[in-house]
C-alpha atoms as a PDB file:
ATOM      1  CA  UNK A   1       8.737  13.836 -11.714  1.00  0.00           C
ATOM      2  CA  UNK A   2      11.706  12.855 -10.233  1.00  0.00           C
ATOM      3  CA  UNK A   3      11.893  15.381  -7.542  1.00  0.00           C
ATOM      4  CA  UNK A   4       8.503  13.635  -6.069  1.00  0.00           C
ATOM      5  CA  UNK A   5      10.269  10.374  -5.323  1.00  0.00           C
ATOM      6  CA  UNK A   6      13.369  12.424  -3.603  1.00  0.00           C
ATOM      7  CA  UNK A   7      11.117  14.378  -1.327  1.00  0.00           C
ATOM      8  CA  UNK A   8       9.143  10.789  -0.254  1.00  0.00           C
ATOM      9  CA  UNK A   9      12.819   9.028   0.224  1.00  0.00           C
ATOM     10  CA  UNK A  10      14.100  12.275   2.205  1.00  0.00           C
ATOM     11  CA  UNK A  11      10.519  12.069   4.682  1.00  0.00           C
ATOM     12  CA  UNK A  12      11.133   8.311   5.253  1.00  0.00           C
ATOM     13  CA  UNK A  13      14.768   9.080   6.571  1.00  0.00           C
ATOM     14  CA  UNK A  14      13.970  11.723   8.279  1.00  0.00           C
ATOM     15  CA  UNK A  15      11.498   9.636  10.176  1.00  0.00           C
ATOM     16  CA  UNK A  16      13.931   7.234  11.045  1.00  0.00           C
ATOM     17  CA  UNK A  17      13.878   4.450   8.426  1.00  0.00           C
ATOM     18  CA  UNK A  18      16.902   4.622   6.302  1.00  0.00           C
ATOM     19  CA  UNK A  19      16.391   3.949   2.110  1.00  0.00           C
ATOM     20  CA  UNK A  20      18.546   0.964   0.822  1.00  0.00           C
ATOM     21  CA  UNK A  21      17.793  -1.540   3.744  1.00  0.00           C
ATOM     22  CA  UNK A  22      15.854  -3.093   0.654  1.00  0.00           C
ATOM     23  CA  UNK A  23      14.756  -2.590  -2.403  1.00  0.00           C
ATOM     24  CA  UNK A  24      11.463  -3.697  -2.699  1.00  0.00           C
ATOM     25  CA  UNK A  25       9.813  -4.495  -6.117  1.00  0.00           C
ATOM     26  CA  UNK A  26       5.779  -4.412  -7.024  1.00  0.00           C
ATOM     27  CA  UNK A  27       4.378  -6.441 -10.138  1.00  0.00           C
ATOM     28  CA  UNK A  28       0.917  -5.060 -10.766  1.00  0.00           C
ATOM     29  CA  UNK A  29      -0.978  -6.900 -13.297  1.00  0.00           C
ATOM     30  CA  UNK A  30      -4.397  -6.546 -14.549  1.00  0.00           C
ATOM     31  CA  UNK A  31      -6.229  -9.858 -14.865  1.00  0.00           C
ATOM     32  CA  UNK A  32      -6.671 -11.270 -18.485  1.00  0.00           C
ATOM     33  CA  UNK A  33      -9.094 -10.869 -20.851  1.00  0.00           C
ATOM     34  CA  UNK A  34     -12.549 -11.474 -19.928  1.00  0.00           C
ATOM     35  CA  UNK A  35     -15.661 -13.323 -21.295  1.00  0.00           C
ATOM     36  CA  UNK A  36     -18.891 -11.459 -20.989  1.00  0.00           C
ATOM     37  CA  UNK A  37     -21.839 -14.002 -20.609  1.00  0.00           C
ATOM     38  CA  UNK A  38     -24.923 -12.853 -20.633  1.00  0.00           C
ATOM     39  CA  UNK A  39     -26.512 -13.180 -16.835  1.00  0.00           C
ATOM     40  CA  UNK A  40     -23.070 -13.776 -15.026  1.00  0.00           C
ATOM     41  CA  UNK A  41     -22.943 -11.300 -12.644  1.00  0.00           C
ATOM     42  CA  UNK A  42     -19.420  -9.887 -12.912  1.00  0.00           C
ATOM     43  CA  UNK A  43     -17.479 -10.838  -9.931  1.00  0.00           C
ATOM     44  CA  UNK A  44     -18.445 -14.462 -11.428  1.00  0.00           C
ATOM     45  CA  UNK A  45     -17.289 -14.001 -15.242  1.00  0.00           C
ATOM     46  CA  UNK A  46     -14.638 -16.085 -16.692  1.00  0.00           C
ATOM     47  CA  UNK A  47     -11.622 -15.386 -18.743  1.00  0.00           C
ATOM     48  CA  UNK A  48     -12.206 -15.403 -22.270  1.00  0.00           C
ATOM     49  CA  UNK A  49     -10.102 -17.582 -24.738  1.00  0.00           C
ATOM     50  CA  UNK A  50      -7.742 -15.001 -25.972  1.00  0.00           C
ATOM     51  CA  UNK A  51      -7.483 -14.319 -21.802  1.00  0.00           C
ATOM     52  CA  UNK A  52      -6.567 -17.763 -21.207  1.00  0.00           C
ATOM     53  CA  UNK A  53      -3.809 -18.131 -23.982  1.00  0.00           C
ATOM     54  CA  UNK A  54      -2.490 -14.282 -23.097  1.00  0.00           C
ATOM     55  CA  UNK A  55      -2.266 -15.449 -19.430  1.00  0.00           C
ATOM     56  CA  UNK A  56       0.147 -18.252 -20.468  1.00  0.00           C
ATOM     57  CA  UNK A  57       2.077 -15.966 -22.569  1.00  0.00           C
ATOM     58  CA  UNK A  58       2.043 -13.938 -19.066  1.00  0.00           C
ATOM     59  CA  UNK A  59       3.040 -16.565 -16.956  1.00  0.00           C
ATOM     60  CA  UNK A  60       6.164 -17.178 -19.449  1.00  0.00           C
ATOM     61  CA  UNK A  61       7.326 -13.294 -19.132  1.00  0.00           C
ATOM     62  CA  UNK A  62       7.081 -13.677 -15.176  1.00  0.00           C
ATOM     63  CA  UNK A  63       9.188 -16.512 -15.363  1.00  0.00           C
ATOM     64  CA  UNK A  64      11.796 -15.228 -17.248  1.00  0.00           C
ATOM     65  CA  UNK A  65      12.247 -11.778 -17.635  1.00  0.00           C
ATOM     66  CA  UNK A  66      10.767 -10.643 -13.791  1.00  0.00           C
ATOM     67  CA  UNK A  67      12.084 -11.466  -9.821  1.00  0.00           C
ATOM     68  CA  UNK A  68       9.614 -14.137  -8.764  1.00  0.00           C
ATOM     69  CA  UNK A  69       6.902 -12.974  -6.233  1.00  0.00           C
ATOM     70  CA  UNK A  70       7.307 -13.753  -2.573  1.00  0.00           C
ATOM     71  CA  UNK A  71       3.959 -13.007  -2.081  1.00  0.00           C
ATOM     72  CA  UNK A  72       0.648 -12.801  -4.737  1.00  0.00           C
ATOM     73  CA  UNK A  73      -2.396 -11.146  -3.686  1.00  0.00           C
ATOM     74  CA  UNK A  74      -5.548 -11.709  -6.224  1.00  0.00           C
ATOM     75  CA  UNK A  75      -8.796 -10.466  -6.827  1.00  0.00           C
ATOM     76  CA  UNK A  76     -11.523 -12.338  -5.571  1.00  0.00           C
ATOM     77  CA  UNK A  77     -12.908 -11.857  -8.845  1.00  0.00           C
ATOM     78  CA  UNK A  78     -13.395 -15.023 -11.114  1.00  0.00           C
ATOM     79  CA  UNK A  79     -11.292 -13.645 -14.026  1.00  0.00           C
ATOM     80  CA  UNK A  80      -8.403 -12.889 -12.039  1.00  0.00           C
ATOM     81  CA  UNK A  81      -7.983 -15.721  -9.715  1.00  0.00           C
ATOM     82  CA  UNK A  82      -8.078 -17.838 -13.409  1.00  0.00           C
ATOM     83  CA  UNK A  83      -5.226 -15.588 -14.218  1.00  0.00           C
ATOM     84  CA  UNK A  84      -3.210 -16.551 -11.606  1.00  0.00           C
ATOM     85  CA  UNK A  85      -4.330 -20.073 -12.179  1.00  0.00           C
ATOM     86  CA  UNK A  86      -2.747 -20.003 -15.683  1.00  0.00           C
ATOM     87  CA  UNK A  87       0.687 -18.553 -15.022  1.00  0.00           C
ATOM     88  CA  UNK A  88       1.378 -19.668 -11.121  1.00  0.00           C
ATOM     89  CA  UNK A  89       2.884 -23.337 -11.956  1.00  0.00           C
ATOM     90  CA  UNK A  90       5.481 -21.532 -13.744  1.00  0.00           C
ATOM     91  CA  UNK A  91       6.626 -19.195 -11.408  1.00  0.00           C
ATOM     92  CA  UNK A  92       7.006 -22.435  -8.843  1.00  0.00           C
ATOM     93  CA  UNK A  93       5.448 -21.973  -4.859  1.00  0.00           C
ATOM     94  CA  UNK A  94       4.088 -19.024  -4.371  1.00  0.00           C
ATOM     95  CA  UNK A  95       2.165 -17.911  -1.317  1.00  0.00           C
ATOM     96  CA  UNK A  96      -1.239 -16.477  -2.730  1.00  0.00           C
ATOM     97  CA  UNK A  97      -3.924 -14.991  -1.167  1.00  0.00           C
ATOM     98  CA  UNK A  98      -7.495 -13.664  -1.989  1.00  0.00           C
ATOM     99  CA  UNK A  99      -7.701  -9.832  -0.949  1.00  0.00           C
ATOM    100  CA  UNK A 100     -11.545  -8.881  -0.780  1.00  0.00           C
ATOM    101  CA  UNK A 101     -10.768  -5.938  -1.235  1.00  0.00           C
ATOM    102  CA  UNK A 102      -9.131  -5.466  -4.182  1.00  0.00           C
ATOM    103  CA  UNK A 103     -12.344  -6.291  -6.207  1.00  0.00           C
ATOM    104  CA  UNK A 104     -13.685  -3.020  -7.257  1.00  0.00           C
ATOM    105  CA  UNK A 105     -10.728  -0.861  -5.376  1.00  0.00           C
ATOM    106  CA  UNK A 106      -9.656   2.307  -5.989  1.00  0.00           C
ATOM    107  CA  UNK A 107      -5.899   3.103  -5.843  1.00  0.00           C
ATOM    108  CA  UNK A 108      -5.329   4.206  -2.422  1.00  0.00           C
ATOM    109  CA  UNK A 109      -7.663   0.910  -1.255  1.00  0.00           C
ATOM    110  CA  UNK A 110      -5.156  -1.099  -2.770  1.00  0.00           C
ATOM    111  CA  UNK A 111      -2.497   0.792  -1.479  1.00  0.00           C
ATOM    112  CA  UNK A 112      -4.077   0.332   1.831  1.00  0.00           C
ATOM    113  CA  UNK A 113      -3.926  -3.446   1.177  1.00  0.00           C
ATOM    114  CA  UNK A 114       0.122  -2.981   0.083  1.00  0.00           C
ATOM    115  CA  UNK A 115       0.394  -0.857   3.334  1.00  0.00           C
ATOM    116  CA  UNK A 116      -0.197  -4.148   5.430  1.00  0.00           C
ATOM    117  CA  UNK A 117       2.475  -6.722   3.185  1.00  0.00           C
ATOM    118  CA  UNK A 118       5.371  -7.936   5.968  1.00  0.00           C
ATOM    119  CA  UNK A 119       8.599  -5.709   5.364  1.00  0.00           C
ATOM    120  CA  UNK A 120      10.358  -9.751   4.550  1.00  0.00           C
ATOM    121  CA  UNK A 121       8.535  -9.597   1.394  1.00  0.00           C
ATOM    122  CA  UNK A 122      10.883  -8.141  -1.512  1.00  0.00           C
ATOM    123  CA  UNK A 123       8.788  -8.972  -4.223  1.00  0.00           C
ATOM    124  CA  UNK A 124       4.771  -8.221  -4.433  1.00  0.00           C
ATOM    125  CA  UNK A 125       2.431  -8.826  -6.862  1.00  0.00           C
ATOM    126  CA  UNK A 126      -1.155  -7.893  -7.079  1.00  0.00           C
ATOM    127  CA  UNK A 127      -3.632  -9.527  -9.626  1.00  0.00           C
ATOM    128  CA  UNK A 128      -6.347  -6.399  -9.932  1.00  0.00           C
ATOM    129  CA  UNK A 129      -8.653  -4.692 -12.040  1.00  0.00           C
ATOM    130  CA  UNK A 130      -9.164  -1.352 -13.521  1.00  0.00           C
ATOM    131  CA  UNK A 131      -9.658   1.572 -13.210  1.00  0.00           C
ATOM    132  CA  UNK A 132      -7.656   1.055  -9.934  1.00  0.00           C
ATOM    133  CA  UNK A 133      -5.161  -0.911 -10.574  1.00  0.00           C
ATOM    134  CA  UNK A 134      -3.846   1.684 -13.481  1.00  0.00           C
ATOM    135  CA  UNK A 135      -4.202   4.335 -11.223  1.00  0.00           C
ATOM    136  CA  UNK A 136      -2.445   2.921  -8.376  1.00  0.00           C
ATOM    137  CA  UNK A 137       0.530   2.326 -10.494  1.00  0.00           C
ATOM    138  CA  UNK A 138      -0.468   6.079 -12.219  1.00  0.00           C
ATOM    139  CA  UNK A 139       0.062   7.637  -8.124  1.00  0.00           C
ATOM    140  CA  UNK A 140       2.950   5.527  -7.288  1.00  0.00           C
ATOM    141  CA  UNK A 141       5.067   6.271 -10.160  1.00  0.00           C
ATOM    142  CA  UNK A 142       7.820   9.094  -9.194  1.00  0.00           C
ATOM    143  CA  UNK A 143       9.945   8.172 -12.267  1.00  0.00           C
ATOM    144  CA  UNK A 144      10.463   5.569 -14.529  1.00  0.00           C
ATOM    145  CA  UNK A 145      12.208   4.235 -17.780  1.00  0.00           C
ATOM    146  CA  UNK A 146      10.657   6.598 -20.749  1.00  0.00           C
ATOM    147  CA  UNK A 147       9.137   3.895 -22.742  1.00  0.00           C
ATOM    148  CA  UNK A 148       7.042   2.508 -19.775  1.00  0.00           C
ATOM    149  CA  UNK A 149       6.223   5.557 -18.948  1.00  0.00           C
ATOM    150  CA  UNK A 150       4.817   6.417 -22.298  1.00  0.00           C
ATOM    151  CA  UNK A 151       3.176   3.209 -22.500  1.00  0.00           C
ATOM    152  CA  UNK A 152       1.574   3.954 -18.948  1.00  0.00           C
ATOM    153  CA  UNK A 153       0.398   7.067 -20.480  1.00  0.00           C
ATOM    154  CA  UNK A 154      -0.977   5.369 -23.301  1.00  0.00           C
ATOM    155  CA  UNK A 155      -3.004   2.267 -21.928  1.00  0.00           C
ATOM    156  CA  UNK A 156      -3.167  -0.133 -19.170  1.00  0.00           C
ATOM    157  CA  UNK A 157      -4.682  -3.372 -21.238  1.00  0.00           C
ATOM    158  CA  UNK A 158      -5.715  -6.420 -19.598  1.00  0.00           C
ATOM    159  CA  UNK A 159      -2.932  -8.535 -19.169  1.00  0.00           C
ATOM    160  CA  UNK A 160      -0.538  -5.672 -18.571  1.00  0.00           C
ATOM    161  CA  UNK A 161       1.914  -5.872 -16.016  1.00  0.00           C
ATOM    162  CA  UNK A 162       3.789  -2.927 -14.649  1.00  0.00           C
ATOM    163  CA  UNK A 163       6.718  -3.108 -12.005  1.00  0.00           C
ATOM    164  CA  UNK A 164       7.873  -0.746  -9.620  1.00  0.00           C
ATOM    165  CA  UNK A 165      10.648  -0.710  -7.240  1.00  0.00           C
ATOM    166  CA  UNK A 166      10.795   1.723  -4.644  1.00  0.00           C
ATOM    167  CA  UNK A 167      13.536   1.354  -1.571  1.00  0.00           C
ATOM    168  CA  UNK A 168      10.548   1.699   1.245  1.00  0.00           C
ATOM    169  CA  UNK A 169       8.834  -0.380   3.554  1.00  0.00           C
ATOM    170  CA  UNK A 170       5.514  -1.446   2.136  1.00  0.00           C
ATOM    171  CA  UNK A 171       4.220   0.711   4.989  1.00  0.00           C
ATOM    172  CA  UNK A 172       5.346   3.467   3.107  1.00  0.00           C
ATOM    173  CA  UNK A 173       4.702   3.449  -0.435  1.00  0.00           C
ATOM    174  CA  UNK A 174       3.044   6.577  -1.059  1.00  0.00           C
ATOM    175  CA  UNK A 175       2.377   8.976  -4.585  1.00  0.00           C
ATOM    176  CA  UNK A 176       5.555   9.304  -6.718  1.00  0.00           C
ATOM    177  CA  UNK A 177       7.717   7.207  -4.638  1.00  0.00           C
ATOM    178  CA  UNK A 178       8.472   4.286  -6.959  1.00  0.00           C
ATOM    179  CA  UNK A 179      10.612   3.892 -10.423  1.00  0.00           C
ATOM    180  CA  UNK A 180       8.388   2.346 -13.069  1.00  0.00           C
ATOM    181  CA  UNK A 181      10.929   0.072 -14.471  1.00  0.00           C
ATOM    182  CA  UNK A 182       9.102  -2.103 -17.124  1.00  0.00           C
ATOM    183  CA  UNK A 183       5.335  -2.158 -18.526  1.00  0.00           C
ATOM    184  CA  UNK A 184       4.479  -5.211 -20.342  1.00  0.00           C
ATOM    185  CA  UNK A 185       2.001  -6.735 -22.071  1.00  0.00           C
ATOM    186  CA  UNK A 186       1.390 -10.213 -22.715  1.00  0.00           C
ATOM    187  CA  UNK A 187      -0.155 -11.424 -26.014  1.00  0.00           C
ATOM    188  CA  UNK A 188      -0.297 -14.962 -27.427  1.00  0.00           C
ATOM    189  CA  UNK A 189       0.716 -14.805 -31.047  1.00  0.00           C
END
């Protein structure tokens, strides 16, 4: 797998952008657990208790174990903006914005949506749902530490929050060109 992320990094610099200007870093979480009420359309449903209390436990990981985001961009979608909600106070000011478009996305139309982040932001994060959020972070990963990989391969829960660092312009994230260097998930005791 590895060999996919050294052909990407070899492209770029051929192209004229040199790797290790800056390392940038994606945190790509699913939104929490969901309630399903009967009529709510499901752009509109909320997060479900266990949701709420494993967002918190969420918001407590991001704080202390992961580089604060420069930058979120959520799901329009009820469920994830109350993720966000829940942890955001504890990462401290954050600029967060509502992508349309990442409602219902498949992987390369959120990686259209990464394509257009501003090179000054290190640190991304992306509040999404599946099944493209998993398999954006499926494509992007080149490499990564063996036990998030095998976790990757296993599941991509709600709540679960993979990071990536690739050093590429947003621009030019692409398949295989990141390391997956953690895959967490949050659950309240």
């Amino acid at each position: 797998m590895r060999s996919g992320a050294s052909k990407c990094r070899r492209a770029i610099t051929r192209s004229g952008w040199h790797a290790g200007d800056m390392e940038r870093t994606l945190i790509a979480m699913r939104h929490a657990k969901s309630a399903w009420p009967l009529g709510v359309p499901d752009e509109k449903r909320p997060l479900s208790a266990r949701g709420r209390r494993d967002a918190v436990v969420a918001g407590q990981l991001l704080s202390s174990r992961l580089p604060r985001p420069d930058e979120v961009i959520v799901s329009p979608a009820r469920r994830a903006r109350q993720t966000v909600k829940l942890f955001q106070s504890m990462l401290g000011p954050v600029l967060t914005r509502r992508d349309d478009r990442v409602y219902a996305a498949s992987w390369w139309e959120i990686l259209d949506v990464i394509h257009e982040v501003d090179d000054d932001v290190e640190t991304l994060m992306l509040v999404g749902h599946n099944p493209g959020l998993e398999d954006l972070v499926r494509q992007l990963t080149g490499h990564g530490r063996e036990r998030a990989v095998r976790q990757l391969a296993h599941k991509y829960p709600t709540s679960a929050i993979a990071v990536l660092v690739a050093d590429l312009p947003w621009s030019r994230w692409g398949a295989g060109c990141a390391e997956l260097t953690n895959l967490l998930i949050p659950r309240a005791g």
